[in-house]
N, C-alpha and C. Protein backbone atom coordinates (compact mmCIF):
# COMPACT_ATOMS: atom_id res chain seq x y z
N UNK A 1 -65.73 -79.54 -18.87
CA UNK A 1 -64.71 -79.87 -17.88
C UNK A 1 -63.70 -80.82 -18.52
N UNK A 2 -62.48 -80.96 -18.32
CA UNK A 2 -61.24 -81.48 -18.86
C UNK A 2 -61.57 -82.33 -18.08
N UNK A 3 -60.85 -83.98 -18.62
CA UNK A 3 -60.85 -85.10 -18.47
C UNK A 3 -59.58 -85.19 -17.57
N UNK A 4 -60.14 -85.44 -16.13
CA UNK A 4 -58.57 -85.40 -15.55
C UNK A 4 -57.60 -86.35 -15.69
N UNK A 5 -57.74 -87.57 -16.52
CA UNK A 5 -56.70 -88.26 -16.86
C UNK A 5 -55.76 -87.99 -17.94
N UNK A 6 -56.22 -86.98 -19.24
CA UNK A 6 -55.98 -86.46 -19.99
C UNK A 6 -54.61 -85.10 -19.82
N UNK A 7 -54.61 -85.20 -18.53
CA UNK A 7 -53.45 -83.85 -18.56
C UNK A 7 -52.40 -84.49 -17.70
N UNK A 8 -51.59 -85.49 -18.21
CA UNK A 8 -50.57 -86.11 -17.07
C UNK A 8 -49.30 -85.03 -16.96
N UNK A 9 -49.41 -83.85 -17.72
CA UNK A 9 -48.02 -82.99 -17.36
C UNK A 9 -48.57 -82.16 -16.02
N UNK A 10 -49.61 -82.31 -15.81
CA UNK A 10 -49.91 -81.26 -14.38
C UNK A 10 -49.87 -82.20 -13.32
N UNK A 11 -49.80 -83.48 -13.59
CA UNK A 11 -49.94 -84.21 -12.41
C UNK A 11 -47.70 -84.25 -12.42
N UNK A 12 -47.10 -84.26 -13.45
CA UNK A 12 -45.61 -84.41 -13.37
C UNK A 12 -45.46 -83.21 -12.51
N UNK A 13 -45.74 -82.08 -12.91
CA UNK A 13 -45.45 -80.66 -12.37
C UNK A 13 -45.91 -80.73 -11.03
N UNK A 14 -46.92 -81.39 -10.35
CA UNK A 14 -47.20 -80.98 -9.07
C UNK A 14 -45.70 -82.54 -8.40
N UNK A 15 -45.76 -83.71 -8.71
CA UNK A 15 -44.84 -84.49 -8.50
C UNK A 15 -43.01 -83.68 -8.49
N UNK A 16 -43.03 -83.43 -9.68
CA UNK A 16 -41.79 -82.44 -9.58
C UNK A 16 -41.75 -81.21 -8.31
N UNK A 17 -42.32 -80.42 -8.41
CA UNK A 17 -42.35 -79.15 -7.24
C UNK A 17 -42.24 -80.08 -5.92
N UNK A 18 -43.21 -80.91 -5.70
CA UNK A 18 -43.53 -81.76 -4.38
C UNK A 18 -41.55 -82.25 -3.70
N UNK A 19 -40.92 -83.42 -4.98
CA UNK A 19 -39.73 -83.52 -4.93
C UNK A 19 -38.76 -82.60 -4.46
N UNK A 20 -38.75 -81.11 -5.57
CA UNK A 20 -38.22 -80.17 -5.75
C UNK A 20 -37.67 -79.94 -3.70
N UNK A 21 -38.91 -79.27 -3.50
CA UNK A 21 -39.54 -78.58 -2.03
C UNK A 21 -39.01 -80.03 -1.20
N UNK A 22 -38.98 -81.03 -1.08
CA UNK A 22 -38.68 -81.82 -0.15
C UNK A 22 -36.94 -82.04 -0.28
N UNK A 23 -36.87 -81.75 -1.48
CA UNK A 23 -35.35 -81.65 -1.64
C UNK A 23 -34.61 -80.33 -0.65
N UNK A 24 -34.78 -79.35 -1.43
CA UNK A 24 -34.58 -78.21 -0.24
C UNK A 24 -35.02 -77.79 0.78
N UNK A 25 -36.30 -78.57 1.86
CA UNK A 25 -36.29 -78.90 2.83
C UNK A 25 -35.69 -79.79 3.50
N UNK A 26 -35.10 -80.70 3.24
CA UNK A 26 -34.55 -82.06 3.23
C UNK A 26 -33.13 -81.12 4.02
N UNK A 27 -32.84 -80.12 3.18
CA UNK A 27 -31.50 -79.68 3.17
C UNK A 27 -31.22 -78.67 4.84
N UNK A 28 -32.63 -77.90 4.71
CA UNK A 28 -32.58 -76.58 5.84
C UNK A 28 -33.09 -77.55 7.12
N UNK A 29 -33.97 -79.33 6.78
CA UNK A 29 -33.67 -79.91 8.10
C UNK A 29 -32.62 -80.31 8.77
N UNK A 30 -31.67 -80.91 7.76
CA UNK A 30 -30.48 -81.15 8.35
C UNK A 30 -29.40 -80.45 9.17
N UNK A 31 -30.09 -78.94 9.03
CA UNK A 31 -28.83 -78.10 9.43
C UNK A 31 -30.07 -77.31 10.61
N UNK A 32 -31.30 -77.90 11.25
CA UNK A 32 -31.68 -77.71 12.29
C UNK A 32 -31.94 -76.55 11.90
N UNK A 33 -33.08 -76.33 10.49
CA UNK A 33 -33.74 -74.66 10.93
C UNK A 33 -34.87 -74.74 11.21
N UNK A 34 -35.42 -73.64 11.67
CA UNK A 34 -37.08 -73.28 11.72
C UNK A 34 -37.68 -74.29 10.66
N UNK A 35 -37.42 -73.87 9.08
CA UNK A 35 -38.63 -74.40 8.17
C UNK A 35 -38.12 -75.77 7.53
N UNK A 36 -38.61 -76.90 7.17
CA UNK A 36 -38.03 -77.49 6.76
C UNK A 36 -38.33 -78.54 6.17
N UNK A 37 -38.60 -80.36 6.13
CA UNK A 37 -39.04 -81.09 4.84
C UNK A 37 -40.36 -80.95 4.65
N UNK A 38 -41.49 -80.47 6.24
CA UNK A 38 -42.90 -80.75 5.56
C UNK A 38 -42.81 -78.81 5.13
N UNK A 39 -42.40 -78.11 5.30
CA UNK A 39 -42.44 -76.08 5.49
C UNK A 39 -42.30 -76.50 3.20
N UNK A 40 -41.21 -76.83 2.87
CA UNK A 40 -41.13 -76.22 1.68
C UNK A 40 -41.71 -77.50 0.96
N UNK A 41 -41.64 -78.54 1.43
CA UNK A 41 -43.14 -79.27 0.48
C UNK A 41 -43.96 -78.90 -0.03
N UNK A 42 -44.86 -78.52 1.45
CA UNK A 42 -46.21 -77.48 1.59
C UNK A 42 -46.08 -75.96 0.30
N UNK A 43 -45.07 -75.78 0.48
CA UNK A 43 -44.82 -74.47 -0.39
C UNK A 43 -44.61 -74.49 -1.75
N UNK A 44 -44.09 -75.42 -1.99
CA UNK A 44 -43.91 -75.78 -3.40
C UNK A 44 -44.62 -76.29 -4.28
N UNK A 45 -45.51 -77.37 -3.77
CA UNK A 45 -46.60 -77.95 -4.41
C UNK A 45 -48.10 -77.01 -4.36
N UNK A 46 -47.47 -76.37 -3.17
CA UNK A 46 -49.40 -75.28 -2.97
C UNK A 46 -49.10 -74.13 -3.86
N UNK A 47 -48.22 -73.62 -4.25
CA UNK A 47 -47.71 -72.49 -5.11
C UNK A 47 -47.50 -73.17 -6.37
N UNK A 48 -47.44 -74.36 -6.81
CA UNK A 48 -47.34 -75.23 -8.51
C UNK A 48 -48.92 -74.93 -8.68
N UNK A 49 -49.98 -75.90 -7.39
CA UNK A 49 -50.98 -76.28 -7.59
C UNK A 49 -51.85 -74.92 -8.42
N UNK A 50 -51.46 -73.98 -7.15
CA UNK A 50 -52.81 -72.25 -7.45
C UNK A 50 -52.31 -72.55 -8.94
N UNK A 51 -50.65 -72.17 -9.28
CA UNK A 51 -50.65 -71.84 -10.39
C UNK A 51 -51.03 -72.62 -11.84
N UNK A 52 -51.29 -73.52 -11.64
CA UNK A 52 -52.00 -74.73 -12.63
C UNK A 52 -53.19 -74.29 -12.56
N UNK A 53 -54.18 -73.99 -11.05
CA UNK A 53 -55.53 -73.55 -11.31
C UNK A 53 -55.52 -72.02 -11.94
N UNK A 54 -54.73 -71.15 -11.71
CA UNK A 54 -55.02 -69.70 -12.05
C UNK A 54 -54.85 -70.28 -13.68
N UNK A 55 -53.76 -70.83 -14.55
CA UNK A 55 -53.36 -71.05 -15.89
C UNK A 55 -54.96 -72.06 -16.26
N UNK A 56 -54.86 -73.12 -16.00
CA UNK A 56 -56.05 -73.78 -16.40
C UNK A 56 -57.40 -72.95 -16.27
N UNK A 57 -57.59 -72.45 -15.34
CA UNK A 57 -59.17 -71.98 -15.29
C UNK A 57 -59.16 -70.57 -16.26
N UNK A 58 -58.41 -70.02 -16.52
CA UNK A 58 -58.52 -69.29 -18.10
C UNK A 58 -59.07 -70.28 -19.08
N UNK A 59 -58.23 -71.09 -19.17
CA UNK A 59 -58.53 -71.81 -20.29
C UNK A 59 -59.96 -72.65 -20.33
N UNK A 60 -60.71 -73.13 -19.00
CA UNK A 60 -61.59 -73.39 -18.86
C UNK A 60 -63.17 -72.63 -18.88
N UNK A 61 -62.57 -71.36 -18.43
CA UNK A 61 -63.80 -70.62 -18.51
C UNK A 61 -63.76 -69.10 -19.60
N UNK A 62 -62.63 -69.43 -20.20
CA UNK A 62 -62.68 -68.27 -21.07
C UNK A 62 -63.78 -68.23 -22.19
N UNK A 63 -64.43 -68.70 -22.25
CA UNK A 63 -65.55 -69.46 -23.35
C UNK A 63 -66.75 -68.82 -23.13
N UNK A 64 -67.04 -68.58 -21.70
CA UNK A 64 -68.43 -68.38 -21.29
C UNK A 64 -68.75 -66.66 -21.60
N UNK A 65 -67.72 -66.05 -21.95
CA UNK A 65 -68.60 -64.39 -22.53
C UNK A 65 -67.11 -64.23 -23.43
N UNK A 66 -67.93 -63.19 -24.58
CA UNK A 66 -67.09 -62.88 -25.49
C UNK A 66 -65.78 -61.49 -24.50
N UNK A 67 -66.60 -61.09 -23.78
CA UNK A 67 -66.17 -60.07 -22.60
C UNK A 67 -65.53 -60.71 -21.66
N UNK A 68 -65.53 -61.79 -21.38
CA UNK A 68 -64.60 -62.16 -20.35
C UNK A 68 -63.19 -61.75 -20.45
N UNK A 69 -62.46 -61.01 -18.98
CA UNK A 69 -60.74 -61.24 -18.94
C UNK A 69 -60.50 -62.07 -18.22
N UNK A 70 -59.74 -62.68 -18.81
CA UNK A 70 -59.10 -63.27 -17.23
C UNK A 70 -57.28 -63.45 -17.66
N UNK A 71 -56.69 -63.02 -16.49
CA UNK A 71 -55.01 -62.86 -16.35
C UNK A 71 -55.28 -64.36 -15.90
N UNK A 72 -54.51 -65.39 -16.50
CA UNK A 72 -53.97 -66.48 -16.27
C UNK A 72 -52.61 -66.89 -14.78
N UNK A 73 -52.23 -65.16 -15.12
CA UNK A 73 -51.02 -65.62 -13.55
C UNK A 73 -51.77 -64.46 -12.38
N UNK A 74 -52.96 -64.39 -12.51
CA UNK A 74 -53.64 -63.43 -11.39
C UNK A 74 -53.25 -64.21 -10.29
N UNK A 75 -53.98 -65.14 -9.60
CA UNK A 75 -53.60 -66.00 -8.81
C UNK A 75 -52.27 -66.46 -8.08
N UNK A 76 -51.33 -66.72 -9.06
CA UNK A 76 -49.79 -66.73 -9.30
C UNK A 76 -49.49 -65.60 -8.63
N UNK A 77 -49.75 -64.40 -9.14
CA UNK A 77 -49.02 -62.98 -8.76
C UNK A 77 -49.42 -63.16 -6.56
N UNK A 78 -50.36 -63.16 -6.31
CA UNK A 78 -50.75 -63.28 -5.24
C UNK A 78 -50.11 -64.17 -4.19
N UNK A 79 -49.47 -65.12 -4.62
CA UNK A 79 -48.93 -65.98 -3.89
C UNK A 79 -47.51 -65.28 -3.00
N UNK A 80 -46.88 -64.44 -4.10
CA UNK A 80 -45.62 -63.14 -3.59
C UNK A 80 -46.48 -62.86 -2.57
N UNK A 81 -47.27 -62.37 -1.73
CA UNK A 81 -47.79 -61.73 -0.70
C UNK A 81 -47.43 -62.76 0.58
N UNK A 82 -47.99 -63.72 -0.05
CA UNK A 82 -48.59 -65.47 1.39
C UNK A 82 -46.95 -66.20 1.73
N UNK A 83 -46.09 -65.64 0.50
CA UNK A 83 -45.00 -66.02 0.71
C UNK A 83 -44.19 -65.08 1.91
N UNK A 84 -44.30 -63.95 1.52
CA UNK A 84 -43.59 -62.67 2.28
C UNK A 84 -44.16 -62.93 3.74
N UNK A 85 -45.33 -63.14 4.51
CA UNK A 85 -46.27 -63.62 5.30
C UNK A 85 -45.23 -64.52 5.95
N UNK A 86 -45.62 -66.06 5.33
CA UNK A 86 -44.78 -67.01 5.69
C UNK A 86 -43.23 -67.07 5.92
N UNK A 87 -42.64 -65.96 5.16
CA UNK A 87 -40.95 -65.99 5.59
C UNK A 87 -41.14 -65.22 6.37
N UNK A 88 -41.99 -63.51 7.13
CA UNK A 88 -41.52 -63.26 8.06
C UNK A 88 -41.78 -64.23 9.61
N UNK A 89 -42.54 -65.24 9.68
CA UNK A 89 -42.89 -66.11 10.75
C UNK A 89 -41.69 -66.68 10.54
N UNK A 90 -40.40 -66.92 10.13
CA UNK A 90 -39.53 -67.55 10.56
C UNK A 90 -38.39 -66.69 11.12
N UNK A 91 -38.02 -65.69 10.51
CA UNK A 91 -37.33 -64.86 10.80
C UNK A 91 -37.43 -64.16 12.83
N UNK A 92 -36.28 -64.39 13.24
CA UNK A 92 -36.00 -64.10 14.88
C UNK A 92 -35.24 -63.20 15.56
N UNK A 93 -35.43 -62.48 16.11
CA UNK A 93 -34.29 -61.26 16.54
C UNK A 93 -34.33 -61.71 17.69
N UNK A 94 -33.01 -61.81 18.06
CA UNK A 94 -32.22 -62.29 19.26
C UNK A 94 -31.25 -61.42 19.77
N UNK A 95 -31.45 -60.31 20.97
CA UNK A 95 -30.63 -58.90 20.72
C UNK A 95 -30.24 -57.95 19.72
N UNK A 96 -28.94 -58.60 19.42
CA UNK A 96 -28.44 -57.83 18.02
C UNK A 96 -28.36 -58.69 16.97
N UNK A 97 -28.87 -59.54 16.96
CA UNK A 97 -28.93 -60.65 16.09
C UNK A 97 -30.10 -61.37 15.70
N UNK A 98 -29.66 -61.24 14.30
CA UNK A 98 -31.61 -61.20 13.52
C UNK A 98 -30.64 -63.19 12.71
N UNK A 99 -31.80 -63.82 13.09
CA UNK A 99 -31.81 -65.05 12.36
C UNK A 99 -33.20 -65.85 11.81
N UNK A 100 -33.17 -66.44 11.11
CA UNK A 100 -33.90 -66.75 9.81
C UNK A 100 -33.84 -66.30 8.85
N UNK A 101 -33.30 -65.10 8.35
CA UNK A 101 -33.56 -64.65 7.05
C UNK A 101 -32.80 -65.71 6.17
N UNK A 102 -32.02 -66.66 5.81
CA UNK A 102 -31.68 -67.59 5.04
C UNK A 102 -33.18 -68.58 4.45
N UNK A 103 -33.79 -69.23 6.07
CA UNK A 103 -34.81 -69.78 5.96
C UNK A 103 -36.21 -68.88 5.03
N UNK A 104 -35.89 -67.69 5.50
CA UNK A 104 -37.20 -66.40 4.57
C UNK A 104 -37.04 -66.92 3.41
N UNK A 105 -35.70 -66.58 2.96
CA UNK A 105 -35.05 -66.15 1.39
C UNK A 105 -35.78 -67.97 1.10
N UNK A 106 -35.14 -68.92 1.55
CA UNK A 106 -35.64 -70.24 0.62
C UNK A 106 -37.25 -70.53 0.59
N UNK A 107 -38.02 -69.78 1.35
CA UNK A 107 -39.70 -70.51 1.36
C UNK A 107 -39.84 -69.67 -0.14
N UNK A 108 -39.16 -67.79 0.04
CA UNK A 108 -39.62 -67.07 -0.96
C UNK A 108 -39.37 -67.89 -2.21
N UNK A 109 -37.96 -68.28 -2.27
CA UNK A 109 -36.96 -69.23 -3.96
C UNK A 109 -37.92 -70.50 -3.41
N UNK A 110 -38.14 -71.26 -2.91
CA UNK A 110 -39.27 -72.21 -3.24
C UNK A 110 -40.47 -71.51 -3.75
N UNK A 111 -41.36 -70.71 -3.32
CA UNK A 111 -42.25 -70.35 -3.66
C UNK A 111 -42.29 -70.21 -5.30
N UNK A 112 -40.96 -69.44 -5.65
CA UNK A 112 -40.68 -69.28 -7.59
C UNK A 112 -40.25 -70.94 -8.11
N UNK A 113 -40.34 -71.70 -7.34
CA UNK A 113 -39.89 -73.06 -8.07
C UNK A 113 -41.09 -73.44 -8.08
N UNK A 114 -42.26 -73.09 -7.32
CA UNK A 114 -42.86 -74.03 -7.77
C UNK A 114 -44.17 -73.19 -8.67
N UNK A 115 -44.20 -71.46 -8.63
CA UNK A 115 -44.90 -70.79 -9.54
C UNK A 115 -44.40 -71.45 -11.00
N UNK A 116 -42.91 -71.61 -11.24
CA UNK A 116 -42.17 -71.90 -12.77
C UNK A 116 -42.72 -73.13 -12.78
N UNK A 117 -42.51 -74.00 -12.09
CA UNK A 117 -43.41 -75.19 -12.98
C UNK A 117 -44.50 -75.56 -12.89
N UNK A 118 -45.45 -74.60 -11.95
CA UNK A 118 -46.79 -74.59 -12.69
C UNK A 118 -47.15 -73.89 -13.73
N UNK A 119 -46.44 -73.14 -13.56
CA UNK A 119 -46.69 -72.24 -15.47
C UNK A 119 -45.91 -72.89 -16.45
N UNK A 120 -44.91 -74.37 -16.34
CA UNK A 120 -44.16 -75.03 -17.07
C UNK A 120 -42.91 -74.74 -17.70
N UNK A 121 -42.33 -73.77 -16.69
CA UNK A 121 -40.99 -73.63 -16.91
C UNK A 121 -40.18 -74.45 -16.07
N UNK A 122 -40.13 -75.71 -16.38
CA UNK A 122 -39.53 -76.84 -15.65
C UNK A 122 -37.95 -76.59 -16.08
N UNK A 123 -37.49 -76.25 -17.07
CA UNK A 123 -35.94 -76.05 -17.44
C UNK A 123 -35.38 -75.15 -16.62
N UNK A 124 -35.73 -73.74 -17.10
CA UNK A 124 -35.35 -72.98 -15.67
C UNK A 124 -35.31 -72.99 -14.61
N UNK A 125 -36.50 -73.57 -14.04
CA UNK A 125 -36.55 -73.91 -12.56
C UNK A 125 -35.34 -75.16 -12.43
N UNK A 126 -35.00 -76.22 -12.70
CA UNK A 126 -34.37 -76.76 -12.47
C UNK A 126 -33.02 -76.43 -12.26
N UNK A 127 -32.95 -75.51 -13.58
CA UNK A 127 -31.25 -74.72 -13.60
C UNK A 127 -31.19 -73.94 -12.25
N UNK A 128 -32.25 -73.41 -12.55
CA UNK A 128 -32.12 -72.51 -10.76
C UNK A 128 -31.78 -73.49 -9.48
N UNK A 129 -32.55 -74.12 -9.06
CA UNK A 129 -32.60 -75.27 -7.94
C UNK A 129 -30.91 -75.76 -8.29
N UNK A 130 -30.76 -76.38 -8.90
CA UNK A 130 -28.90 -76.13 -8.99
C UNK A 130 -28.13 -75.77 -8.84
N UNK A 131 -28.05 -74.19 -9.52
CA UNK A 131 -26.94 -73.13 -9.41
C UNK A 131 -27.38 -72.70 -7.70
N UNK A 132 -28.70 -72.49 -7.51
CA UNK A 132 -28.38 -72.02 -6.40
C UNK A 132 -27.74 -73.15 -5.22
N UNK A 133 -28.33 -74.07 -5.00
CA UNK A 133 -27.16 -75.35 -4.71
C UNK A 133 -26.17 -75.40 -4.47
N UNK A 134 -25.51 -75.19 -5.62
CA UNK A 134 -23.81 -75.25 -6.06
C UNK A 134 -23.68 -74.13 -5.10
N UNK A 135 -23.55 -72.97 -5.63
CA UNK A 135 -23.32 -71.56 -5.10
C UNK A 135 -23.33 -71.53 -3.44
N UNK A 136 -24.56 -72.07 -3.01
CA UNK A 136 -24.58 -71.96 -1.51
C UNK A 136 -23.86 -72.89 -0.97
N UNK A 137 -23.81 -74.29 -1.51
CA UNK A 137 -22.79 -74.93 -0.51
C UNK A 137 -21.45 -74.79 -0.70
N UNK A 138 -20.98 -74.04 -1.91
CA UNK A 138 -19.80 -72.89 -1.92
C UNK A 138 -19.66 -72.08 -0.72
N UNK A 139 -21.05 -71.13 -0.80
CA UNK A 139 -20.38 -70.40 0.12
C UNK A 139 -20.63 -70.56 1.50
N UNK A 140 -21.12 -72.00 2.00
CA UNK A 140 -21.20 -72.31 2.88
C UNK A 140 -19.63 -72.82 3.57
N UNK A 141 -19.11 -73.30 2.91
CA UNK A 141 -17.39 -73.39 2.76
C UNK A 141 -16.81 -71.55 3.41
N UNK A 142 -16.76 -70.67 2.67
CA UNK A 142 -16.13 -69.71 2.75
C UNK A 142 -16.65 -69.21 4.06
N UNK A 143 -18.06 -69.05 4.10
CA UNK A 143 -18.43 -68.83 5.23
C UNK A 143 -17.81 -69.46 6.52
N UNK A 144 -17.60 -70.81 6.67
CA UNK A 144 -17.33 -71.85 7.80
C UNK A 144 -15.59 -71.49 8.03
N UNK A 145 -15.06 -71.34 7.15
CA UNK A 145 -12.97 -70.43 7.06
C UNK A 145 -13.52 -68.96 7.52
N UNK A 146 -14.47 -68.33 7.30
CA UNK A 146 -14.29 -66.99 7.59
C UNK A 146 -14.66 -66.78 9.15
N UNK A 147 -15.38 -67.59 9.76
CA UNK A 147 -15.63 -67.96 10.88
C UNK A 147 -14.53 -68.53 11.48
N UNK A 148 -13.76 -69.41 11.65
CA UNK A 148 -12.81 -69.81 12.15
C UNK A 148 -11.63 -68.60 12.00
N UNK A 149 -11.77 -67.59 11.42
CA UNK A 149 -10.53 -66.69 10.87
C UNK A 149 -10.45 -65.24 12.08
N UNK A 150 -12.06 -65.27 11.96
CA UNK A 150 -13.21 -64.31 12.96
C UNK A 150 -12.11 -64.95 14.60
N UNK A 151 -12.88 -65.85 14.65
CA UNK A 151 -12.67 -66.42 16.00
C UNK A 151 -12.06 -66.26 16.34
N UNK A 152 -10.23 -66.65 15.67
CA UNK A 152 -8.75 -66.87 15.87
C UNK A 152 -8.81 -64.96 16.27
N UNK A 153 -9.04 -64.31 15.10
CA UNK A 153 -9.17 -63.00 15.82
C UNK A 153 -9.35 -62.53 17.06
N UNK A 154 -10.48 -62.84 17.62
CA UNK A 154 -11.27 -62.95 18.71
C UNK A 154 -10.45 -63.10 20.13
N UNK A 155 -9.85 -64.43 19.72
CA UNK A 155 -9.00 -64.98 20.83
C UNK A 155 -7.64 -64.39 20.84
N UNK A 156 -7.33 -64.13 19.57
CA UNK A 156 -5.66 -63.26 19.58
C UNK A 156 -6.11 -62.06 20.70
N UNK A 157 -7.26 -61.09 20.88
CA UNK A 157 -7.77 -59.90 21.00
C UNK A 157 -7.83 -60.00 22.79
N UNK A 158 -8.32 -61.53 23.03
CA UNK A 158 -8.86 -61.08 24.57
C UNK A 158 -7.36 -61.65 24.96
């Protein structure tokens, strides 16, 4: 058994994801959605954690038969399912109008932030958590003019 003081990058990686997930919950509370600072916490750090155990426990028990397999992202791969699960419980149809899927899409992109840095792709994941950032509160802008543009329509009409 590994010395658990001995591996302080899995304790950074679950600290990072934990941050990560409270960061972009932080974000979908403010704007009053369904999921939000404890929803992608929970998601980020429980999707780092499996994936530290699926990666580590290869490495831990690969020893015990010359026959042993073991897929290191078995575990990992599985989490795509619990995720898909969890974003459709947010998602709402309201007549003709389906809402949550924004909230879906971020548990799913949390869910890959926090698989990447339990498998220790902390660079990428970060670049990601960024660009997508940037990008959305871009087009959260265009969106908010295209709405007001809608409207003015609306009212020219009745």
């Amino acid at each position: 058994m590994a010395n658990i003081f001995t591996s302080y990058d899995l304790y950074v990686k679950i600290i990072l994801s934990g941050l990560l997930g409270f960061f972009i919950g932080w974000d979908r509370t403010s704007k009053n959605k369904p999921a939000g600072l404890k929803t992608y916490t929970y998601v980020a750090v429980s999707c780092t954690l499996i994936t530290i155990v699926s990666i580590e426990s290869v490495k831990e028990f690969q020893h015990l038969s010359a026959s042993l397999r073991m897929d290191p992202m078995r575990l990992a791969a599985q989490i795509v399912s619990g995720l898909g699960f969890l974003g459709a419980g947010v998602i709402l149809k309201d007549g003709l109008q389906v809402k949550g899927l924004t909230s879906a899409a971020m548990i799913f992109f949390v869910g890959g932030v926090g698989i990447g840095i339990g498998a220790g792709f902390i660079g990428i994941v970060l670049c990601a958590v960024l660009i997508t950032f940037a990008l959305t509160h871009i087009g959260n802008h265009f969106e908010e003019k295209w709405d007001v543009e809608d409207q003015k329509k609306k009212d020219k009409s009745d």
